[in-house]
PDB file of N, CA and C in Angstrom:
ATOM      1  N   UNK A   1     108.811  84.803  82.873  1.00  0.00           N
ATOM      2  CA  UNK A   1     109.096  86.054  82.179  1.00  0.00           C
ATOM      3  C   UNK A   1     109.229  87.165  83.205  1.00  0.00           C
ATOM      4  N   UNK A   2     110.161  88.140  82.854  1.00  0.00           N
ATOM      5  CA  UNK A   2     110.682  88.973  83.769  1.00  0.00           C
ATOM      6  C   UNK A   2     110.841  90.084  83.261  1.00  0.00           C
ATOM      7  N   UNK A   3     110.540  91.336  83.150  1.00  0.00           N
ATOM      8  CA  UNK A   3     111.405  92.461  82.813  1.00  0.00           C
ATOM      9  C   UNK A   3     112.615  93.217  83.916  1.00  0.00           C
ATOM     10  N   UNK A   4     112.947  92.516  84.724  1.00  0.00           N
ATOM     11  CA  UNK A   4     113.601  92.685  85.698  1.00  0.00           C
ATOM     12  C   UNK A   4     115.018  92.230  85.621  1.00  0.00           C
ATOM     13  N   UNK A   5     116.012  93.154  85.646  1.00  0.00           N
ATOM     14  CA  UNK A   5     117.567  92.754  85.210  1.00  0.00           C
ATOM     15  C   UNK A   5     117.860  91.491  86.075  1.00  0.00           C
ATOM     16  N   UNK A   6     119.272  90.558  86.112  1.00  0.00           N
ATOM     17  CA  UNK A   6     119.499  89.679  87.002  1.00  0.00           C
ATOM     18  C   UNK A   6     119.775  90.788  88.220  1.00  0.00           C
ATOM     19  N   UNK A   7     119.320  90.128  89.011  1.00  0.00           N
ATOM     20  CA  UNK A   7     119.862  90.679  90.563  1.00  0.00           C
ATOM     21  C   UNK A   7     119.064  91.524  90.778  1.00  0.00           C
ATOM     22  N   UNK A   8     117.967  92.127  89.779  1.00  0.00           N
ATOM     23  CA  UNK A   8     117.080  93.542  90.627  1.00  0.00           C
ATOM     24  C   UNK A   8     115.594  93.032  91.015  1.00  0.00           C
ATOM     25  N   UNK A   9     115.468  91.847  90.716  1.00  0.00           N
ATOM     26  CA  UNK A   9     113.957  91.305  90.964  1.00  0.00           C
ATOM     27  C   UNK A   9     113.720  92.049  92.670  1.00  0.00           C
ATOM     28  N   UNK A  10     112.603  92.284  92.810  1.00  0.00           N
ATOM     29  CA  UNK A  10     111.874  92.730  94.142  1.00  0.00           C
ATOM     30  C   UNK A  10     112.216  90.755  94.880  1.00  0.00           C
ATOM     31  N   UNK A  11     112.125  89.980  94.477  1.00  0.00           N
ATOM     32  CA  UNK A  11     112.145  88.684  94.655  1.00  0.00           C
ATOM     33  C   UNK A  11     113.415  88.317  95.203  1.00  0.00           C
ATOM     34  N   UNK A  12     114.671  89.083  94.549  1.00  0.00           N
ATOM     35  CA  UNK A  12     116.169  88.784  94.956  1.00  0.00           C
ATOM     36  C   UNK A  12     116.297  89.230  96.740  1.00  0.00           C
ATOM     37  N   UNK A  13     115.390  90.665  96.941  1.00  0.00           N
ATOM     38  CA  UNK A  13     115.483  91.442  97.947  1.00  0.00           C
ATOM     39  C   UNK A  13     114.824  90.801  99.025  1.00  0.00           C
ATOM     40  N   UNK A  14     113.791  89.807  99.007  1.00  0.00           N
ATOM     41  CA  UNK A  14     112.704  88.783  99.890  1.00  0.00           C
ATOM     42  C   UNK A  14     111.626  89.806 100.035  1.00  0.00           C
ATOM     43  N   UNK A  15     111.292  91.154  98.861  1.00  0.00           N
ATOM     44  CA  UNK A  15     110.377  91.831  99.112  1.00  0.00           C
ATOM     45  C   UNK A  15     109.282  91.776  97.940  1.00  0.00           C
ATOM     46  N   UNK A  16     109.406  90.343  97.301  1.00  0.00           N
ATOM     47  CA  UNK A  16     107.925  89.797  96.480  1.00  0.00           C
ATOM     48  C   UNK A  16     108.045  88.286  96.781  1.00  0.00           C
ATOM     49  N   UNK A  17     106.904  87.933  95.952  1.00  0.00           N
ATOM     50  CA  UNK A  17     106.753  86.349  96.346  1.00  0.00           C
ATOM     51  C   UNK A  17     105.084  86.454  95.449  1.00  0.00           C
ATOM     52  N   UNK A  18     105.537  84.844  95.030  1.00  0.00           N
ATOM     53  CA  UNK A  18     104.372  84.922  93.630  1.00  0.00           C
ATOM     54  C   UNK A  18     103.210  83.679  94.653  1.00  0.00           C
ATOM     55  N   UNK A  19     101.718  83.764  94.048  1.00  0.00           N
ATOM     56  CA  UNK A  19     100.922  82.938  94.668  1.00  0.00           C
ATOM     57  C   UNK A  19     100.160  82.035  93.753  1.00  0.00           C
ATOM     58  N   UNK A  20      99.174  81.333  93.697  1.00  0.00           N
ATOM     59  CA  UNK A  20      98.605  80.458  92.856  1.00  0.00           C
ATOM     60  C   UNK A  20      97.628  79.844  93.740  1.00  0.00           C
ATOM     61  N   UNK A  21      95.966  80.157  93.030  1.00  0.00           N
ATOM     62  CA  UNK A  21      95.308  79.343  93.657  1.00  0.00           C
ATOM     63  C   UNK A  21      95.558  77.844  94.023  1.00  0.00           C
ATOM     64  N   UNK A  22      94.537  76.863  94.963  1.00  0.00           N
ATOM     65  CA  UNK A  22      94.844  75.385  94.446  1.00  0.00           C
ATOM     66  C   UNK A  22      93.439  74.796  94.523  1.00  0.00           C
ATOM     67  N   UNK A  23      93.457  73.661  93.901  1.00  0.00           N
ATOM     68  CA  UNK A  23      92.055  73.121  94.357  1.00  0.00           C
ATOM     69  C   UNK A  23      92.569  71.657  94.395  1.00  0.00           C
ATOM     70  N   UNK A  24      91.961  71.034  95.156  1.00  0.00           N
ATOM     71  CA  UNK A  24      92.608  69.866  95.391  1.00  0.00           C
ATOM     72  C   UNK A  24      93.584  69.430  95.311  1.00  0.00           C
ATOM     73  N   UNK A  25      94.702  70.504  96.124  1.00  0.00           N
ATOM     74  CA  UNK A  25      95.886  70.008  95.919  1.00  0.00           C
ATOM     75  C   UNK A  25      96.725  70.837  94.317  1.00  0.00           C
ATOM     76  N   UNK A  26      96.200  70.778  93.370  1.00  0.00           N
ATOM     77  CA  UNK A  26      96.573  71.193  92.084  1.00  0.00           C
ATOM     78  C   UNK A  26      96.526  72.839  91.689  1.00  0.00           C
ATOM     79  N   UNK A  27      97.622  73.378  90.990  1.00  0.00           N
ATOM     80  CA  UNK A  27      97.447  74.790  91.189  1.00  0.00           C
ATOM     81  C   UNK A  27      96.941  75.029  89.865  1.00  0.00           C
ATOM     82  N   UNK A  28      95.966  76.224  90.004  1.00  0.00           N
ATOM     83  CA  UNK A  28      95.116  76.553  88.634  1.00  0.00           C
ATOM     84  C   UNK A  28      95.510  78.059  88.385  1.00  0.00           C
ATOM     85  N   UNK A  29      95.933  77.817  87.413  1.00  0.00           N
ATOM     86  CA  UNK A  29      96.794  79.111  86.730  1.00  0.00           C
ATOM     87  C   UNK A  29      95.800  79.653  85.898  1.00  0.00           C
ATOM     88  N   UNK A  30      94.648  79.321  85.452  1.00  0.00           N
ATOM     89  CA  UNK A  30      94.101  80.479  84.807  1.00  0.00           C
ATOM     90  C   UNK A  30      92.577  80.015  85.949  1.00  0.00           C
ATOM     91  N   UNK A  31      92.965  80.695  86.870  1.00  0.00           N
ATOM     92  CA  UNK A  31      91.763  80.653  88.027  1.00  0.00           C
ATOM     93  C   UNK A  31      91.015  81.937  87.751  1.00  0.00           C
ATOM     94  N   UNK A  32      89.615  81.709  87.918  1.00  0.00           N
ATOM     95  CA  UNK A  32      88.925  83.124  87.660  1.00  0.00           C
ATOM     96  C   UNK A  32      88.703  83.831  89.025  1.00  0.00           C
ATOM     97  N   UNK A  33      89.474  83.428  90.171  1.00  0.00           N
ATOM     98  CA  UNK A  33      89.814  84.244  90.967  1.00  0.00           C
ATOM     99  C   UNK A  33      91.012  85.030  91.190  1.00  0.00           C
ATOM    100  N   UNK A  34      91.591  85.678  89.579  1.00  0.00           N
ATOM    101  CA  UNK A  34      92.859  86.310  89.855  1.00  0.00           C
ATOM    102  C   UNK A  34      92.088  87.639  90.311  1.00  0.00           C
ATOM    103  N   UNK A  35      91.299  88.096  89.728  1.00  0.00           N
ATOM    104  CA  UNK A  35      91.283  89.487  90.273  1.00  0.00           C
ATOM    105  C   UNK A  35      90.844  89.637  91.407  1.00  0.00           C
ATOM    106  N   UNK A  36      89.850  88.740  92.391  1.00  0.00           N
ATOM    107  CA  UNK A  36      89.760  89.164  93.726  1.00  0.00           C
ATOM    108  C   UNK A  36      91.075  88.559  94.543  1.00  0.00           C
ATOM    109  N   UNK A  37      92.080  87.924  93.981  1.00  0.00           N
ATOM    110  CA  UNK A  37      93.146  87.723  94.992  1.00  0.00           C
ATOM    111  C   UNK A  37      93.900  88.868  94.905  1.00  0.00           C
ATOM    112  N   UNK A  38      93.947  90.028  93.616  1.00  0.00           N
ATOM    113  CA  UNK A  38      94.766  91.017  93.662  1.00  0.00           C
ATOM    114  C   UNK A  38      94.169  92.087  94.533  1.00  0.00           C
ATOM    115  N   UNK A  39      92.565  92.137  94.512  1.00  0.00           N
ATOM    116  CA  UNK A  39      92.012  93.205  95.177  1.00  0.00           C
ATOM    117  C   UNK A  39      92.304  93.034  96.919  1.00  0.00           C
ATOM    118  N   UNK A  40      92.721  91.305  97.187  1.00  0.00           N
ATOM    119  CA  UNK A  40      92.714  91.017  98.607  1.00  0.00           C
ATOM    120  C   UNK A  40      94.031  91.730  99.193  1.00  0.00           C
ATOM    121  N   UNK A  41      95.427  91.514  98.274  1.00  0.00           N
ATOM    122  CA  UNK A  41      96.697  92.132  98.247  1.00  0.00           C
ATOM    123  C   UNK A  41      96.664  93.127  98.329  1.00  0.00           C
ATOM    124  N   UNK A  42      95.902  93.709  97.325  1.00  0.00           N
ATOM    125  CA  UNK A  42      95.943  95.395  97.358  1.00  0.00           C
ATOM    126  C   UNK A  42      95.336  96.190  98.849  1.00  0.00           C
ATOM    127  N   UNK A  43      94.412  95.588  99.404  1.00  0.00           N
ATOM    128  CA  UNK A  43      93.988  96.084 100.766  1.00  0.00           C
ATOM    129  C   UNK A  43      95.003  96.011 102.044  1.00  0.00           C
ATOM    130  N   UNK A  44      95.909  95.323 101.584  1.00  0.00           N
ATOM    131  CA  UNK A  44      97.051  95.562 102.638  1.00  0.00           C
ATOM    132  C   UNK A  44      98.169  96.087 102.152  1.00  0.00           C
ATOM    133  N   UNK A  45      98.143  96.759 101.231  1.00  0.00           N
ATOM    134  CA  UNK A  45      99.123  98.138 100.759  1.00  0.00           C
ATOM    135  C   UNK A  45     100.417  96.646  99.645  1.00  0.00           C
ATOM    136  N   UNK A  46      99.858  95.513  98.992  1.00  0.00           N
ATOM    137  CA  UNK A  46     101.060  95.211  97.899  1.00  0.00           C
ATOM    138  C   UNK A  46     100.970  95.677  97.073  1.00  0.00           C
ATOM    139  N   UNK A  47     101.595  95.751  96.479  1.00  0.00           N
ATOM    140  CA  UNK A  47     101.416  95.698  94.861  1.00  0.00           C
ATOM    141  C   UNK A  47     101.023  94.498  93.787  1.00  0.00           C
ATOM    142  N   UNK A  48     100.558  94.583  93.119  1.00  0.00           N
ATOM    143  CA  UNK A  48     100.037  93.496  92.889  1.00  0.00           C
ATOM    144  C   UNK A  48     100.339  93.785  91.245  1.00  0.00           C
ATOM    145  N   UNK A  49     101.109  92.162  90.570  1.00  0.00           N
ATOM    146  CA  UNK A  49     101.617  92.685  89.182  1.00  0.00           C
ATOM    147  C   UNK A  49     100.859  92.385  88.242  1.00  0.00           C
ATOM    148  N   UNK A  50      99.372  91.867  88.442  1.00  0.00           N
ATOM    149  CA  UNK A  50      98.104  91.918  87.554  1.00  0.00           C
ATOM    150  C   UNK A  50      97.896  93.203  86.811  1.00  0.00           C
ATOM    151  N   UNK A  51      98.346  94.498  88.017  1.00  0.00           N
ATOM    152  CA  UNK A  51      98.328  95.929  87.731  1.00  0.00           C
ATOM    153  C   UNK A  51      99.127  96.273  86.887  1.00  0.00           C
ATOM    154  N   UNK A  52     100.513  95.583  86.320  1.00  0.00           N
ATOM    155  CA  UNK A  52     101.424  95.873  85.873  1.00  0.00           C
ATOM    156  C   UNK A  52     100.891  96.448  84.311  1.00  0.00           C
ATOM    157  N   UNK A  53     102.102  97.407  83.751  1.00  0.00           N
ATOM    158  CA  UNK A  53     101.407  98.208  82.461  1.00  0.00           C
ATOM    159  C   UNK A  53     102.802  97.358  81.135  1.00  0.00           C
ATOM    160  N   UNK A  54     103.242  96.411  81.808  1.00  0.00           N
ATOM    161  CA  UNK A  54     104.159  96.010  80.253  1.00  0.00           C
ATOM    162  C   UNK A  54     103.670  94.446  80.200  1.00  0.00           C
ATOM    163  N   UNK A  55     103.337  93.742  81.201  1.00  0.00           N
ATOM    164  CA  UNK A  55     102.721  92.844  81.022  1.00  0.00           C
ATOM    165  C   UNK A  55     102.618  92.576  82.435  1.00  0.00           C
ATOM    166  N   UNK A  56     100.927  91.541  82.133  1.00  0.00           N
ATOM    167  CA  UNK A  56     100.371  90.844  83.502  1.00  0.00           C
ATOM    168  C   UNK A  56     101.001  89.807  84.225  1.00  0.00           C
ATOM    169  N   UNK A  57     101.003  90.065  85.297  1.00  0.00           N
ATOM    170  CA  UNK A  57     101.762  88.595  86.522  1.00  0.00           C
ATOM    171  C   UNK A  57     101.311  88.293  87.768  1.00  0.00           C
ATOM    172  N   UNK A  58     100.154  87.716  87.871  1.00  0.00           N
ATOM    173  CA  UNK A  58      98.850  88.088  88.476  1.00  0.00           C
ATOM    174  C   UNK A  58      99.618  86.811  89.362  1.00  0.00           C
ATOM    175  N   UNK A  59     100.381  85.918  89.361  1.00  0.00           N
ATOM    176  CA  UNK A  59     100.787  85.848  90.607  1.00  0.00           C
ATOM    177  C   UNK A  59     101.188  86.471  91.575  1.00  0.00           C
ATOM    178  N   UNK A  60     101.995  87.617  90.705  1.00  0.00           N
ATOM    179  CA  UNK A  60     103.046  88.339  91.853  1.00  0.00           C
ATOM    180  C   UNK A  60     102.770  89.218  92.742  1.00  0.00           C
ATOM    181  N   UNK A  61     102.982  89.826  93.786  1.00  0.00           N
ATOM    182  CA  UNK A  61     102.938  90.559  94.866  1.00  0.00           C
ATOM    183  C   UNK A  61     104.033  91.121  95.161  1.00  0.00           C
ATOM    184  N   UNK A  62     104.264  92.315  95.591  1.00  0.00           N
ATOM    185  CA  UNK A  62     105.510  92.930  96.107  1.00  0.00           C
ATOM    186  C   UNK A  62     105.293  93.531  96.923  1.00  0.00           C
ATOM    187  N   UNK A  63     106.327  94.212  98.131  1.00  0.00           N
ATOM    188  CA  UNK A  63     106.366  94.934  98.756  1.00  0.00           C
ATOM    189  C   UNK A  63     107.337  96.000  99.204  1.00  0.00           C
ATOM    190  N   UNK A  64     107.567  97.159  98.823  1.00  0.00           N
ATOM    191  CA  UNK A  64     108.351  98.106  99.128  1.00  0.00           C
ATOM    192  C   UNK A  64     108.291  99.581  99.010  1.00  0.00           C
ATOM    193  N   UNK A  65     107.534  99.937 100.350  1.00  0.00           N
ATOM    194  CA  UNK A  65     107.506 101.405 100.202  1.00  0.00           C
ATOM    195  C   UNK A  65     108.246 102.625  99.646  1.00  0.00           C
ATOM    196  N   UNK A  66     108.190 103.322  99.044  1.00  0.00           N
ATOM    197  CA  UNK A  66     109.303 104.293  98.842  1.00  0.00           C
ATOM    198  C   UNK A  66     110.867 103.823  98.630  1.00  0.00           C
ATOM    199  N   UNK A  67     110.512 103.177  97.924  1.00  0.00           N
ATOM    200  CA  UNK A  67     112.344 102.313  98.058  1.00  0.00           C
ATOM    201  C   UNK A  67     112.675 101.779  96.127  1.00  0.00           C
ATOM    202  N   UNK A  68     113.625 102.921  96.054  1.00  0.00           N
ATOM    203  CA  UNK A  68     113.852 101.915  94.261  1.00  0.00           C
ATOM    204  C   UNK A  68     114.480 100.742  94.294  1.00  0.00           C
ATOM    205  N   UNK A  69     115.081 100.159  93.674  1.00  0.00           N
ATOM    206  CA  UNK A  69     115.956  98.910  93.321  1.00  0.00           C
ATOM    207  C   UNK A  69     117.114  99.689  93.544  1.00  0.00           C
ATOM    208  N   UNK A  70     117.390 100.419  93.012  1.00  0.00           N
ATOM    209  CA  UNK A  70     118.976 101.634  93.063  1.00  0.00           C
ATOM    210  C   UNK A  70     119.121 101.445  94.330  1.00  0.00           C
ATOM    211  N   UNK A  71     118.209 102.187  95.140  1.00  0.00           N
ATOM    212  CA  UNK A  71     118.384 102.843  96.831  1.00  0.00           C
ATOM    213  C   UNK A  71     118.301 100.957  96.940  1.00  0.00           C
ATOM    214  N   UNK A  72     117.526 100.105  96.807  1.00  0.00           N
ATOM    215  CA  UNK A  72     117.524  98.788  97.431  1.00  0.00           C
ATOM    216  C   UNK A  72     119.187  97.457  97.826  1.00  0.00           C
ATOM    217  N   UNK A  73     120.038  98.178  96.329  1.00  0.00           N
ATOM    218  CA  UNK A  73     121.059  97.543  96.128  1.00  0.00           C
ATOM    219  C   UNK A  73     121.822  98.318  96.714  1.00  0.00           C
ATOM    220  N   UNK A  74     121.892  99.867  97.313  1.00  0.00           N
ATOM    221  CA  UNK A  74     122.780 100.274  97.600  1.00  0.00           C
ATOM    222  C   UNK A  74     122.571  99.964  99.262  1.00  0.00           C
ATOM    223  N   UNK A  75     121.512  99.339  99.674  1.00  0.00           N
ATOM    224  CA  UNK A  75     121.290  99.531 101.043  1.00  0.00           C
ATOM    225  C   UNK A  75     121.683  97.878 101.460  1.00  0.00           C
ATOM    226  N   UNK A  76     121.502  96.991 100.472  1.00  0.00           N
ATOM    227  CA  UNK A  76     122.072  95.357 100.406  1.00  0.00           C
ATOM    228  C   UNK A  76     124.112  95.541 100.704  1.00  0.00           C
ATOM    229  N   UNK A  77     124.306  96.784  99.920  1.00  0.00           N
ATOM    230  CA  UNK A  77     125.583  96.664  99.495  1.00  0.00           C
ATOM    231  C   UNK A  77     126.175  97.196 101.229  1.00  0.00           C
ATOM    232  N   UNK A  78     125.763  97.721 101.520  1.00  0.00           N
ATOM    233  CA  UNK A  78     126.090  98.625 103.214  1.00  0.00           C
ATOM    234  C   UNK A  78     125.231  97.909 104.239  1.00  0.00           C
ATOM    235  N   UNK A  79     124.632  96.329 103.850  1.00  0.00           N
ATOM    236  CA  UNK A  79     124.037  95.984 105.141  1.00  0.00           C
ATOM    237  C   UNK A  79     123.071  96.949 105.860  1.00  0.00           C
ATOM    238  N   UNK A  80     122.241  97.611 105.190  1.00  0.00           N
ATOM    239  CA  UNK A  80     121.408  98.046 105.900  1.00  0.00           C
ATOM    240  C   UNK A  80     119.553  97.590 105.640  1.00  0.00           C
ATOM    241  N   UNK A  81     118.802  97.680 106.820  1.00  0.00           N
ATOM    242  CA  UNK A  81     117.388  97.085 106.712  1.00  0.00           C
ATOM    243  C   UNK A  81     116.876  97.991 104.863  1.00  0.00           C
ATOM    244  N   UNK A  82     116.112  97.271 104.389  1.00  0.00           N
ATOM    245  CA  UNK A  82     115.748  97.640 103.137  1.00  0.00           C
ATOM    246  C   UNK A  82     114.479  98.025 103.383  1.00  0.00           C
ATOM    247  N   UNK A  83     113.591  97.713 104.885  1.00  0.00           N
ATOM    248  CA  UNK A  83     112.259  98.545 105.036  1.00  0.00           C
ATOM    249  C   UNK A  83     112.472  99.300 106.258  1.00  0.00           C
ATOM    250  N   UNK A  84     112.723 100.578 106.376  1.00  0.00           N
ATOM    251  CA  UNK A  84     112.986 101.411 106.999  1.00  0.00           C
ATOM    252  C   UNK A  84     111.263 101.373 107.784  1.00  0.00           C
TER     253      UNK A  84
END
């Protein structure tokens, strides 16, 4: 699930990427360590979409300072770095 148009995911840009505990090998999706893996993200400035206010995605992580999707596609479209 996405609220994110085709082509505007932070994910399209290589500036998110989703995680998942494991334990033996096997990934546990309702791990009761989602919230200290978001608090671990959050200490190095991600975003973290546990935080999210339309719905939770406590895999996800993003990263992009000061940068919309608008300014992101227009800077894809002119070849230019997207983290200044």
């Amino acid at each position: 699930m996405t609220n994110a148009k085709a082509g505007d995911s932070w994910h399209n840009f290589g500036l998110a990427f989703d995680v998942v505990p494991l334990v033996n090998g096997k990934a546990i999706w309702d791990s009761p360590f989602w919230n200290k893996i978001g608090t671990l993200g959050k200490q190095i400035d991600l975003i973290w979409g546990g935080d999210f206010k339309t719905f939770k995605d406590k895999p996800h992580f993003e990263f992009h300072p000061n940068l919309t999707s608008a300014e992101a596609n227009q800077r894809k479209a002119n070849n230019q770095s997207l983290i200044v």
